[in-house]
PDB file of N, CA and C in Angstrom:
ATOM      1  N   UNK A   1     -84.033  33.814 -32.710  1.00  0.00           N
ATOM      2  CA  UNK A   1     -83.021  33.726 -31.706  1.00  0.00           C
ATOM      3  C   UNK A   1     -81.670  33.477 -32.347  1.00  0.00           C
ATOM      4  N   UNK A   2     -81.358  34.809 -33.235  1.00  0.00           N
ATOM      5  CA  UNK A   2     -79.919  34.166 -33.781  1.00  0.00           C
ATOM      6  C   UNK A   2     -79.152  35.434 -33.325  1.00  0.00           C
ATOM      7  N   UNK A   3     -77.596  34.612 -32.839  1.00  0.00           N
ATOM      8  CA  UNK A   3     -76.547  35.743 -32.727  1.00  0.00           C
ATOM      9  C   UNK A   3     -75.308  36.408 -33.995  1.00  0.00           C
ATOM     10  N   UNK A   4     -75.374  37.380 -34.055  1.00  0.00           N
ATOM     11  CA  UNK A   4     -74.338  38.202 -34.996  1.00  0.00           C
ATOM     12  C   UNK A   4     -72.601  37.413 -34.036  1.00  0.00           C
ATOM     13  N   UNK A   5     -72.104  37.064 -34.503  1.00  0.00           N
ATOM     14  CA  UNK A   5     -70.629  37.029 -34.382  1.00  0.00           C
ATOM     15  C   UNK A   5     -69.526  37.458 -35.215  1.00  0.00           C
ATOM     16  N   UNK A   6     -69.302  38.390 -34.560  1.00  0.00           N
ATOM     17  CA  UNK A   6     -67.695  39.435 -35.566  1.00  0.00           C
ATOM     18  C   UNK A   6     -66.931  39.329 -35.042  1.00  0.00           C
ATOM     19  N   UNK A   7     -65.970  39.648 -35.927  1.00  0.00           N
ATOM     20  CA  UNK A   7     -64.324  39.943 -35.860  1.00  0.00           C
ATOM     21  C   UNK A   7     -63.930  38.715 -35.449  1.00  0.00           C
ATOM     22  N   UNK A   8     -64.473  37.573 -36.155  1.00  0.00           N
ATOM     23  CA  UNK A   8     -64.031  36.119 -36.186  1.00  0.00           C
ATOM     24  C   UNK A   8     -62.720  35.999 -36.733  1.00  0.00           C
ATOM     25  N   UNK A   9     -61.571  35.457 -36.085  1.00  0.00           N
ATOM     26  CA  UNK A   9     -60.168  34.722 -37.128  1.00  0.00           C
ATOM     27  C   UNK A   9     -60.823  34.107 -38.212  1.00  0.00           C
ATOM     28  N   UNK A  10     -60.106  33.958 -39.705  1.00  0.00           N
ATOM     29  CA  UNK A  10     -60.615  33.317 -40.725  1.00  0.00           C
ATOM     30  C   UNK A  10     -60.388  32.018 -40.833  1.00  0.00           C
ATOM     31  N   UNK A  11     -59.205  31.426 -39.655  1.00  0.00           N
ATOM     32  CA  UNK A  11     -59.414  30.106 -39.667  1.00  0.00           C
ATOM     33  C   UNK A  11     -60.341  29.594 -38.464  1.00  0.00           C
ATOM     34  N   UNK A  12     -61.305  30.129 -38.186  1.00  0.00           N
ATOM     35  CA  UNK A  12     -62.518  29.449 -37.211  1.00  0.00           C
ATOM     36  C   UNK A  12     -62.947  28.553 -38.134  1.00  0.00           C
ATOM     37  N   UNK A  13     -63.649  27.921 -37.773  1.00  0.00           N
ATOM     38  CA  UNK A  13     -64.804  26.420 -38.109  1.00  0.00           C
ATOM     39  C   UNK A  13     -65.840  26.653 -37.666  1.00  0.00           C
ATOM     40  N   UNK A  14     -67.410  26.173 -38.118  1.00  0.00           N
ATOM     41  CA  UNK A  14     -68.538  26.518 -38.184  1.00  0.00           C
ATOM     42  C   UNK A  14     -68.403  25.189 -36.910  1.00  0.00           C
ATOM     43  N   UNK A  15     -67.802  24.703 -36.601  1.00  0.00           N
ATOM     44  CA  UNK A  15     -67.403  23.877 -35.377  1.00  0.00           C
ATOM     45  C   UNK A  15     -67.083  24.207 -34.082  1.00  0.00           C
ATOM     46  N   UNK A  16     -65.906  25.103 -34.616  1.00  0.00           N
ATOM     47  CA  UNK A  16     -65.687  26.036 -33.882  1.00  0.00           C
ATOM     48  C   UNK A  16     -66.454  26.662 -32.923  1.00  0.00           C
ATOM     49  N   UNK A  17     -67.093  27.589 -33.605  1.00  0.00           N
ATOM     50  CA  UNK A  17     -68.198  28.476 -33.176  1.00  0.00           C
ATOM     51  C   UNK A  17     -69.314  27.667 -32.536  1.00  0.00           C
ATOM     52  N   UNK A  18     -69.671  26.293 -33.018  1.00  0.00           N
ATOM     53  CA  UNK A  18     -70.795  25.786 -32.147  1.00  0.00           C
ATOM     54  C   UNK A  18     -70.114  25.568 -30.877  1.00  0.00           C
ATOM     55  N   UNK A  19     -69.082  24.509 -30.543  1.00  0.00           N
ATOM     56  CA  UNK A  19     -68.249  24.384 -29.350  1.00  0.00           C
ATOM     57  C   UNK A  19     -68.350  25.113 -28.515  1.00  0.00           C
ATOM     58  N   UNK A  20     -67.807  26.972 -28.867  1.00  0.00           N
ATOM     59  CA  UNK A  20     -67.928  28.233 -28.136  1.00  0.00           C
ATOM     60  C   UNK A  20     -69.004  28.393 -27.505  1.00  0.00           C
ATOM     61  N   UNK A  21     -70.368  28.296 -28.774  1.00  0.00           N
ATOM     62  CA  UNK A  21     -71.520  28.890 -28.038  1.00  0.00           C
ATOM     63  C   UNK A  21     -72.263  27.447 -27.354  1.00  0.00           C
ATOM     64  N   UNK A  22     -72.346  26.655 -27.527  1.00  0.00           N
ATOM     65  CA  UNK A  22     -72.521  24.699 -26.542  1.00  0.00           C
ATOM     66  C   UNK A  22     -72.489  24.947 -25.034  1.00  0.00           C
ATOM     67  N   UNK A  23     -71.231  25.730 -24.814  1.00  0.00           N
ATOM     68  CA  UNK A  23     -71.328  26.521 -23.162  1.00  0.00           C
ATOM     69  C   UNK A  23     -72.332  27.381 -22.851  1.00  0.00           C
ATOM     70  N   UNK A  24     -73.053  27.684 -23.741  1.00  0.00           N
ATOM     71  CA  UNK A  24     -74.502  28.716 -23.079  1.00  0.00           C
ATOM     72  C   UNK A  24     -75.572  28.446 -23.305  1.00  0.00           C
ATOM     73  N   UNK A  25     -75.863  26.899 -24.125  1.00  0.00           N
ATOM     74  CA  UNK A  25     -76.696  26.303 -24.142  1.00  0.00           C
ATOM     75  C   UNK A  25     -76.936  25.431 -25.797  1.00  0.00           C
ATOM     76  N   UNK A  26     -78.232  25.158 -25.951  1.00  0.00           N
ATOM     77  CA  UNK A  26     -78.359  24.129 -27.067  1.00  0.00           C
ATOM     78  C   UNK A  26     -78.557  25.204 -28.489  1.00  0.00           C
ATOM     79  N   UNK A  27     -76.937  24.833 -29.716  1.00  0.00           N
ATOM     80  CA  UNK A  27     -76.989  25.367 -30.648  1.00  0.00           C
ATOM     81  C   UNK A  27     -77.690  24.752 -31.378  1.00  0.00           C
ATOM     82  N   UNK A  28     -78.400  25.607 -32.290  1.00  0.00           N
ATOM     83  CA  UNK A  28     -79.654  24.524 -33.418  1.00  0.00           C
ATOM     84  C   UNK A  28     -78.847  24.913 -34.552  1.00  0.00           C
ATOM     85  N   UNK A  29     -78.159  25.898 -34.800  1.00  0.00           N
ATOM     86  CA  UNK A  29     -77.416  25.948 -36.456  1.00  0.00           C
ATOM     87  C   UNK A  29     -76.845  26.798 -36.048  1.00  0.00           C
ATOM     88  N   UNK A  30     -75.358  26.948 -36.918  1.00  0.00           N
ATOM     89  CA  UNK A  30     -74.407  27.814 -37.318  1.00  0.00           C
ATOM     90  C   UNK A  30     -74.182  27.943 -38.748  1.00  0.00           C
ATOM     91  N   UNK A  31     -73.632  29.332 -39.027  1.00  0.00           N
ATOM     92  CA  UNK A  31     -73.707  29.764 -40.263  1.00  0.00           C
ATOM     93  C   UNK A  31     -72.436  30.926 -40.098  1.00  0.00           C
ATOM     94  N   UNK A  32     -71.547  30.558 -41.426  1.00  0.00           N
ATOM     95  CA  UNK A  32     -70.463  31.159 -41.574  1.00  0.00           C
ATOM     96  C   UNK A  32     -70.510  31.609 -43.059  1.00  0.00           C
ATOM     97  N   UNK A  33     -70.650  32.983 -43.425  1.00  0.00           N
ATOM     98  CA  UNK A  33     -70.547  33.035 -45.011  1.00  0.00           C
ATOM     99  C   UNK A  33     -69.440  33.217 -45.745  1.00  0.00           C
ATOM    100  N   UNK A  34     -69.294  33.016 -46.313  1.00  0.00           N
ATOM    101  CA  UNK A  34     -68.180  32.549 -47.321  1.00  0.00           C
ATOM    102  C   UNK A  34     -68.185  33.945 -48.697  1.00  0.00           C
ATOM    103  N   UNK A  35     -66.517  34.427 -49.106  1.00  0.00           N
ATOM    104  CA  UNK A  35     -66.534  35.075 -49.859  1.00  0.00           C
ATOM    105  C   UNK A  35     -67.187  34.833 -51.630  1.00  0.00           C
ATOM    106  N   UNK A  36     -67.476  34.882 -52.157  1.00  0.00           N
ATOM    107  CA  UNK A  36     -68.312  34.766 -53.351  1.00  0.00           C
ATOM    108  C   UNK A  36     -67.148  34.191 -54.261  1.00  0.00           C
ATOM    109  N   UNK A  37     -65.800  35.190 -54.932  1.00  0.00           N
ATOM    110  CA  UNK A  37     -65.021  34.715 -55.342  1.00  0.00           C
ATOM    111  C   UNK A  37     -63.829  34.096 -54.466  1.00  0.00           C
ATOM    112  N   UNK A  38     -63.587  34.421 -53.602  1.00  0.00           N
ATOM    113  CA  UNK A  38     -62.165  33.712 -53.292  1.00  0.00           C
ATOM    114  C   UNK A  38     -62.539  32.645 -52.404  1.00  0.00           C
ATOM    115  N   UNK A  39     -64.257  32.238 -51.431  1.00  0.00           N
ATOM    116  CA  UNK A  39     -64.189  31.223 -51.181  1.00  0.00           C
ATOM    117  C   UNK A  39     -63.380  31.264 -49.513  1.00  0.00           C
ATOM    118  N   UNK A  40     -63.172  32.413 -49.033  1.00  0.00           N
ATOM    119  CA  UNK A  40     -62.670  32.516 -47.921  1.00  0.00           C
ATOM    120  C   UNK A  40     -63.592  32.909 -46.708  1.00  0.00           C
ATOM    121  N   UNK A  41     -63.589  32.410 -45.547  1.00  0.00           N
ATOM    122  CA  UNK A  41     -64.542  33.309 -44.578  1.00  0.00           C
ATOM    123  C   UNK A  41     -64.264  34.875 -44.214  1.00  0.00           C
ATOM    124  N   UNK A  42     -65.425  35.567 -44.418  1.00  0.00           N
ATOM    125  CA  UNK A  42     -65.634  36.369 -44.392  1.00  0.00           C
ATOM    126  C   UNK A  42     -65.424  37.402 -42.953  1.00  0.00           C
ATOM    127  N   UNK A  43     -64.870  36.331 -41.623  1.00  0.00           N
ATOM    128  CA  UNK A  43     -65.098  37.279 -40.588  1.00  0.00           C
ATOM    129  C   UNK A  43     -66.195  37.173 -39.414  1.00  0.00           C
ATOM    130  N   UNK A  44     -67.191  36.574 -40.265  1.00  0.00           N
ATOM    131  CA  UNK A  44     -68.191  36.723 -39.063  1.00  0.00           C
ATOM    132  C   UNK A  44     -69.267  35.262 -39.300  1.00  0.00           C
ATOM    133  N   UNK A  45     -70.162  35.852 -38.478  1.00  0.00           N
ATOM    134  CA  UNK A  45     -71.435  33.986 -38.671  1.00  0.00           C
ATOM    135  C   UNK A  45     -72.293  34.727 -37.638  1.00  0.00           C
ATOM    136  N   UNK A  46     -73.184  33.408 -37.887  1.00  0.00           N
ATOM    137  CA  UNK A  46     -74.188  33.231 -37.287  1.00  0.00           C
ATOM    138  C   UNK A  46     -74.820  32.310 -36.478  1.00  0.00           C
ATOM    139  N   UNK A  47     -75.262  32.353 -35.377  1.00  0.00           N
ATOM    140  CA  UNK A  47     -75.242  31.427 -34.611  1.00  0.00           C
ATOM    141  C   UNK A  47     -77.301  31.736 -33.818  1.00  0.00           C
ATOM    142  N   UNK A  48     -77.610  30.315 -34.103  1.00  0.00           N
ATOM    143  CA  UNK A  48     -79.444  30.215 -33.880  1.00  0.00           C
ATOM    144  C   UNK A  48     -79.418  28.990 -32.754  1.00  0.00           C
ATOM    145  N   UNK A  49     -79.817  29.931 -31.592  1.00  0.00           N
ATOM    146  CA  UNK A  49     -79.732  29.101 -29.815  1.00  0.00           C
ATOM    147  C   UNK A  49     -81.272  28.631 -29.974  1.00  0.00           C
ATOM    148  N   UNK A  50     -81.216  27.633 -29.207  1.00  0.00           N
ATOM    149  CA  UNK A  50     -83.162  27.483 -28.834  1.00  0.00           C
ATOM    150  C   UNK A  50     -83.363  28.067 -28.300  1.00  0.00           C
ATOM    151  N   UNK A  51     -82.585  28.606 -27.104  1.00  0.00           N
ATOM    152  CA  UNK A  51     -84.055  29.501 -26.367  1.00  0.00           C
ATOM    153  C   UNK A  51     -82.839  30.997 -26.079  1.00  0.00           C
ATOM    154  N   UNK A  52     -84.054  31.694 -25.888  1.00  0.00           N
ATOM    155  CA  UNK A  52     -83.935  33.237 -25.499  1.00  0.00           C
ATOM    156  C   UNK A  52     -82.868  33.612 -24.497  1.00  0.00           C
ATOM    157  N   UNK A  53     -83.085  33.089 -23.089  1.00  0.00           N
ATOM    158  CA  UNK A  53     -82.230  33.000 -22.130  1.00  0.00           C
ATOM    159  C   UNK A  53     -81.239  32.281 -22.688  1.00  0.00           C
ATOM    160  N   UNK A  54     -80.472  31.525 -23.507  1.00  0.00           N
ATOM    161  CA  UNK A  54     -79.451  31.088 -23.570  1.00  0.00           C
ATOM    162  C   UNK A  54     -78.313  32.316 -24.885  1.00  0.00           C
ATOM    163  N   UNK A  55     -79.788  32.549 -25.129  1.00  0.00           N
ATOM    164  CA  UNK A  55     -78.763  33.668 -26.339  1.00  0.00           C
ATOM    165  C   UNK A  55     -78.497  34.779 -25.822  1.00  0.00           C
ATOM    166  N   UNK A  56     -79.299  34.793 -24.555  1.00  0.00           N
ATOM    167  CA  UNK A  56     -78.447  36.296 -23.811  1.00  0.00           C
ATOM    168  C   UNK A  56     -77.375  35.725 -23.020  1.00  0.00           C
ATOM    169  N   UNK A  57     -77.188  34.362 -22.145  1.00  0.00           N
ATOM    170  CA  UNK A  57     -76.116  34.410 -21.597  1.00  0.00           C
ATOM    171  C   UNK A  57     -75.024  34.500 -22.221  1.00  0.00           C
ATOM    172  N   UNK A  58     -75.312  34.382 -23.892  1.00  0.00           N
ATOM    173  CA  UNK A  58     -73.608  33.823 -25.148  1.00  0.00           C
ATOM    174  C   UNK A  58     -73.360  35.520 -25.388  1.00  0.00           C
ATOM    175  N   UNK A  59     -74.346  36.051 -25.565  1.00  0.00           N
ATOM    176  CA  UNK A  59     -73.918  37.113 -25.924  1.00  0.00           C
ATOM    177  C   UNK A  59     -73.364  37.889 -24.824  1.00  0.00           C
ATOM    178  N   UNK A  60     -73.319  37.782 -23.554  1.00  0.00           N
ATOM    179  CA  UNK A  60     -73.764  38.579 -22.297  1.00  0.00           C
ATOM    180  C   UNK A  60     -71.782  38.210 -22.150  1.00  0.00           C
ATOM    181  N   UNK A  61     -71.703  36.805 -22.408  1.00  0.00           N
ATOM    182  CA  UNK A  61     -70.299  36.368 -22.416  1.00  0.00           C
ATOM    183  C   UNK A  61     -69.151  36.687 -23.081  1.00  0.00           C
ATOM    184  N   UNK A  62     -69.996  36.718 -24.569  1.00  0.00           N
ATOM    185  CA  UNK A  62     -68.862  36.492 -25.284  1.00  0.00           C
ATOM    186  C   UNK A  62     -68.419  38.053 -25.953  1.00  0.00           C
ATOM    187  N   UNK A  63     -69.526  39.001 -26.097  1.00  0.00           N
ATOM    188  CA  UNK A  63     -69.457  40.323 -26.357  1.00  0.00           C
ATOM    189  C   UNK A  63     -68.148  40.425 -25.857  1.00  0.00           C
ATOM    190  N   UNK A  64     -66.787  41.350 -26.975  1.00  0.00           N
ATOM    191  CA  UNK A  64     -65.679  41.924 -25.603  1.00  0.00           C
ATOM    192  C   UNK A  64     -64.647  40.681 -25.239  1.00  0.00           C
ATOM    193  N   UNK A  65     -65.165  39.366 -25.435  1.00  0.00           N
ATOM    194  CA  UNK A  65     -63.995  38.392 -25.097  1.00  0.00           C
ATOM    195  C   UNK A  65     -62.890  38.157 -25.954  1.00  0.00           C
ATOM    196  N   UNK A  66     -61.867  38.038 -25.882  1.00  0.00           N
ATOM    197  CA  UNK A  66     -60.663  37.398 -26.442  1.00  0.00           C
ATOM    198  C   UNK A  66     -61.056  36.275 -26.526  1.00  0.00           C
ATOM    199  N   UNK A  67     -60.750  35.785 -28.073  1.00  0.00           N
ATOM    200  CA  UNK A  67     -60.556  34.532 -28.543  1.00  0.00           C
ATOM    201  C   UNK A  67     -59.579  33.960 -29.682  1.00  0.00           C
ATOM    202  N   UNK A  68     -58.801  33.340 -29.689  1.00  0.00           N
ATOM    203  CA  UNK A  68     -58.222  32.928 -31.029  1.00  0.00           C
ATOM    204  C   UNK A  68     -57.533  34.252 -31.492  1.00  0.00           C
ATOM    205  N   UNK A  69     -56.991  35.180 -30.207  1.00  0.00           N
ATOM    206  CA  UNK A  69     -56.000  36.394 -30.501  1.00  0.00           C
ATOM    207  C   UNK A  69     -56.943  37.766 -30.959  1.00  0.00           C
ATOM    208  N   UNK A  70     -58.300  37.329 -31.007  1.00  0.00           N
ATOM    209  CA  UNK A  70     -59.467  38.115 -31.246  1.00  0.00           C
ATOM    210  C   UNK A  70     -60.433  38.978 -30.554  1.00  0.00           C
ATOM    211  N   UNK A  71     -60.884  40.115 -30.448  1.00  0.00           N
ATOM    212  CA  UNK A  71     -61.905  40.310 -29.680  1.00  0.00           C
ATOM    213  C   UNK A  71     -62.893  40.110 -30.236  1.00  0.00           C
ATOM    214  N   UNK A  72     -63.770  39.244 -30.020  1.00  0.00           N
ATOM    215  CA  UNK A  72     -65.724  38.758 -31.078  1.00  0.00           C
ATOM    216  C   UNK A  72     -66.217  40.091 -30.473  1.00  0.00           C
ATOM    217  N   UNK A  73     -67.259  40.355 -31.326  1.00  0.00           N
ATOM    218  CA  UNK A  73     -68.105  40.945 -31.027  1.00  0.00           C
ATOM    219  C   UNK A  73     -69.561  40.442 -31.012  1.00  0.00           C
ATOM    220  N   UNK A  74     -70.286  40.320 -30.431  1.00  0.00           N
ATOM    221  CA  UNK A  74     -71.761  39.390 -30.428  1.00  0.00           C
ATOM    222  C   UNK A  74     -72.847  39.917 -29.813  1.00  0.00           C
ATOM    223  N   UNK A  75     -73.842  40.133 -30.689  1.00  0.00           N
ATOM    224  CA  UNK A  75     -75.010  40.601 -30.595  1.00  0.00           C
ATOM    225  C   UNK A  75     -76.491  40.113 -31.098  1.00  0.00           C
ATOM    226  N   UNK A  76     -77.706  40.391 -30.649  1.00  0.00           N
ATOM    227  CA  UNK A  76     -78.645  39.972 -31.511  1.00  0.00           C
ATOM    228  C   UNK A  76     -78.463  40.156 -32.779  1.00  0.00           C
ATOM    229  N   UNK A  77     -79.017  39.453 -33.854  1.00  0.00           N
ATOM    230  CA  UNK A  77     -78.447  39.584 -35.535  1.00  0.00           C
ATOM    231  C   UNK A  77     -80.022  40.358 -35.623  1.00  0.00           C
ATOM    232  N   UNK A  78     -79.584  41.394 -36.301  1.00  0.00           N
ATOM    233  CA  UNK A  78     -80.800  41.968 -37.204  1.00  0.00           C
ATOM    234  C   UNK A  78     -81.165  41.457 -37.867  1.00  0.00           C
ATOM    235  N   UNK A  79     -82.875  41.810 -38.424  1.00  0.00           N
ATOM    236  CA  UNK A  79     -83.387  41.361 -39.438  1.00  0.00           C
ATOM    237  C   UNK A  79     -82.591  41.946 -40.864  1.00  0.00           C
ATOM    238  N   UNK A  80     -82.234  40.916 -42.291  1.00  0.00           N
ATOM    239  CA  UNK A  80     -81.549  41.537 -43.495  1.00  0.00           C
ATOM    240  C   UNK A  80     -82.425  42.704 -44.026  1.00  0.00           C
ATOM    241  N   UNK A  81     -82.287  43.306 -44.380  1.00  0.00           N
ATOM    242  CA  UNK A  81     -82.909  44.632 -44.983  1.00  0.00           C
ATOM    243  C   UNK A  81     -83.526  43.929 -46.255  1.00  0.00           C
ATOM    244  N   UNK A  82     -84.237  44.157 -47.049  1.00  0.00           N
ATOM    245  CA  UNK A  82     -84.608  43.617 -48.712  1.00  0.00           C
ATOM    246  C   UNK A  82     -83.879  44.680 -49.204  1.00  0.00           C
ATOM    247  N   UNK A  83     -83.491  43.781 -50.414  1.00  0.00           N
ATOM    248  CA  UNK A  83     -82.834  44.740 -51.276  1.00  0.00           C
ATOM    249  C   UNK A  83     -83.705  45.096 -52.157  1.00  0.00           C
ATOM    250  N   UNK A  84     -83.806  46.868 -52.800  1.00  0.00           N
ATOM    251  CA  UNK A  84     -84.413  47.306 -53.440  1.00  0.00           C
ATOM    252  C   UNK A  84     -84.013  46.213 -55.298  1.00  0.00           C
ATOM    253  N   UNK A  85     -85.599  46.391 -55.901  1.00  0.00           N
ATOM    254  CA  UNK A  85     -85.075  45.877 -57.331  1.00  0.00           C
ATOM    255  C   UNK A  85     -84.614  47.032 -58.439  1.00  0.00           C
ATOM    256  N   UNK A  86     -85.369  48.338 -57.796  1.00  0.00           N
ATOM    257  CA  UNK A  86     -84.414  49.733 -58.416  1.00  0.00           C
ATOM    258  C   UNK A  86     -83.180  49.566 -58.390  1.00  0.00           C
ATOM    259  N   UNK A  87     -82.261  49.318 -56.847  1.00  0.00           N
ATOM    260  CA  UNK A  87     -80.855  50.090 -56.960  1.00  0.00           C
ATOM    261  C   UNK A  87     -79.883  49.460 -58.225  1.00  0.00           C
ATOM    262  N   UNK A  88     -80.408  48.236 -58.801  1.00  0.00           N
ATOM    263  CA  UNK A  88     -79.255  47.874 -59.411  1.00  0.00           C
ATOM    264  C   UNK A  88     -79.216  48.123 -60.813  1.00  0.00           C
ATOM    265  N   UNK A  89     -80.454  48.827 -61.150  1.00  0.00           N
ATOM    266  CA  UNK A  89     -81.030  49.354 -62.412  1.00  0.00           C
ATOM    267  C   UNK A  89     -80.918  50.796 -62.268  1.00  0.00           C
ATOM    268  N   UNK A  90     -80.604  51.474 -60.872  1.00  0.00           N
ATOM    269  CA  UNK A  90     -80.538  53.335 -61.014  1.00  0.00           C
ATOM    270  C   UNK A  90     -78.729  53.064 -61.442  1.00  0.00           C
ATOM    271  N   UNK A  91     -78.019  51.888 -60.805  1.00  0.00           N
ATOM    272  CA  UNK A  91     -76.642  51.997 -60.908  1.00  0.00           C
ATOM    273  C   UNK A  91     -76.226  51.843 -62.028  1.00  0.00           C
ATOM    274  N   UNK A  92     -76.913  50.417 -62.838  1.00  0.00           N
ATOM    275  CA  UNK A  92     -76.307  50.653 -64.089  1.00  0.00           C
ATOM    276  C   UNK A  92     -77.032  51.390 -65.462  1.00  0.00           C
ATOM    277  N   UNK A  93     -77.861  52.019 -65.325  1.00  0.00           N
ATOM    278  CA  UNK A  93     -78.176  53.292 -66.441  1.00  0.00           C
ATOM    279  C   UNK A  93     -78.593  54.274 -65.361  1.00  0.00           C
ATOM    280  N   UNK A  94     -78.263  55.725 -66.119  1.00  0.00           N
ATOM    281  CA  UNK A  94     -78.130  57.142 -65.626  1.00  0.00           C
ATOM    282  C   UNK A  94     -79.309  57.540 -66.587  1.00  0.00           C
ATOM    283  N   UNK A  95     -80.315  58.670 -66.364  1.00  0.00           N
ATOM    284  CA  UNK A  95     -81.224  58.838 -66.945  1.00  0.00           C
ATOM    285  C   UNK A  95     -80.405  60.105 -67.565  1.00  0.00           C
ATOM    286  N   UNK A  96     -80.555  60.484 -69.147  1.00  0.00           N
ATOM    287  CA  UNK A  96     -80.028  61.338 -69.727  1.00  0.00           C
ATOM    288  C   UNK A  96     -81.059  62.530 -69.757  1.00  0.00           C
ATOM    289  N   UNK A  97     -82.579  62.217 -69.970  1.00  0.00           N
ATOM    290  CA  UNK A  97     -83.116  63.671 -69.931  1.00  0.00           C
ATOM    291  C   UNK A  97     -83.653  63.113 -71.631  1.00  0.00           C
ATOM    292  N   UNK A  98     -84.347  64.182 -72.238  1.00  0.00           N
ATOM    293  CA  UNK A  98     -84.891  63.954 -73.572  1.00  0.00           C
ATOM    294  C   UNK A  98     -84.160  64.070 -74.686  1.00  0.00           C
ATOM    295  N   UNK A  99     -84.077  63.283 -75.787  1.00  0.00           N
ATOM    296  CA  UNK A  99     -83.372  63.358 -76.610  1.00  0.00           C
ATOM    297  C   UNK A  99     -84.115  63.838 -77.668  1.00  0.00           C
ATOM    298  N   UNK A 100     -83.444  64.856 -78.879  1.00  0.00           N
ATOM    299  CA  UNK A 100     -84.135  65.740 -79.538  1.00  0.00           C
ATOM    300  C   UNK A 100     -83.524  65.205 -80.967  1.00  0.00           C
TER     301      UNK A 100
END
């Protein structure tokens, strides 16, 4: 039961975002990821409701709303894909073919 939240302002708070979604019922965690090097938010989070009916009324709400000069976008969060352990080994060597 977790929601996708986009097109977040970068000065939101993982506070923030609970506050917002608190109006549609009981938040169990929020999650905001953070850029790797610069350490900045990234835009978006994540947000995990207890129950089912409450994550459709946040989303049902907040999808489309203005906030903080913003339109969010909010949806069920997909499952992450796995990342292959090939792609990062096809990227960094190119197969040349036989050497004679």
């Amino acid at each position: 039961m977790t929601v996708y939240v986009g097109n977040l302002p970068y000065e939101v708070t993982e506070e923030d975002l609970q506050s917002i979604f608190a109006e549609y019922g009981s938040v169990k965690r929020v999650k905001m990821p953070v850029d790797r090097e610069t350490g900045r938010q990234r835009g978006f989070g994540f947000v995990d409701m207890e129950a089912e009916n409450d994550e459709a009324k946040a989303i049902d709400n907040l999808d489309g709303a203005e906030w903080m000069g913003r339109t969010l976008k909010a949806n069920k969060a997909k499952p992450r894909e796995p990342r292959s352990s090939n792609r990062n080994f096809e990227r960094n060597f190119s197969y040349r073919g036989d050497r004679d």
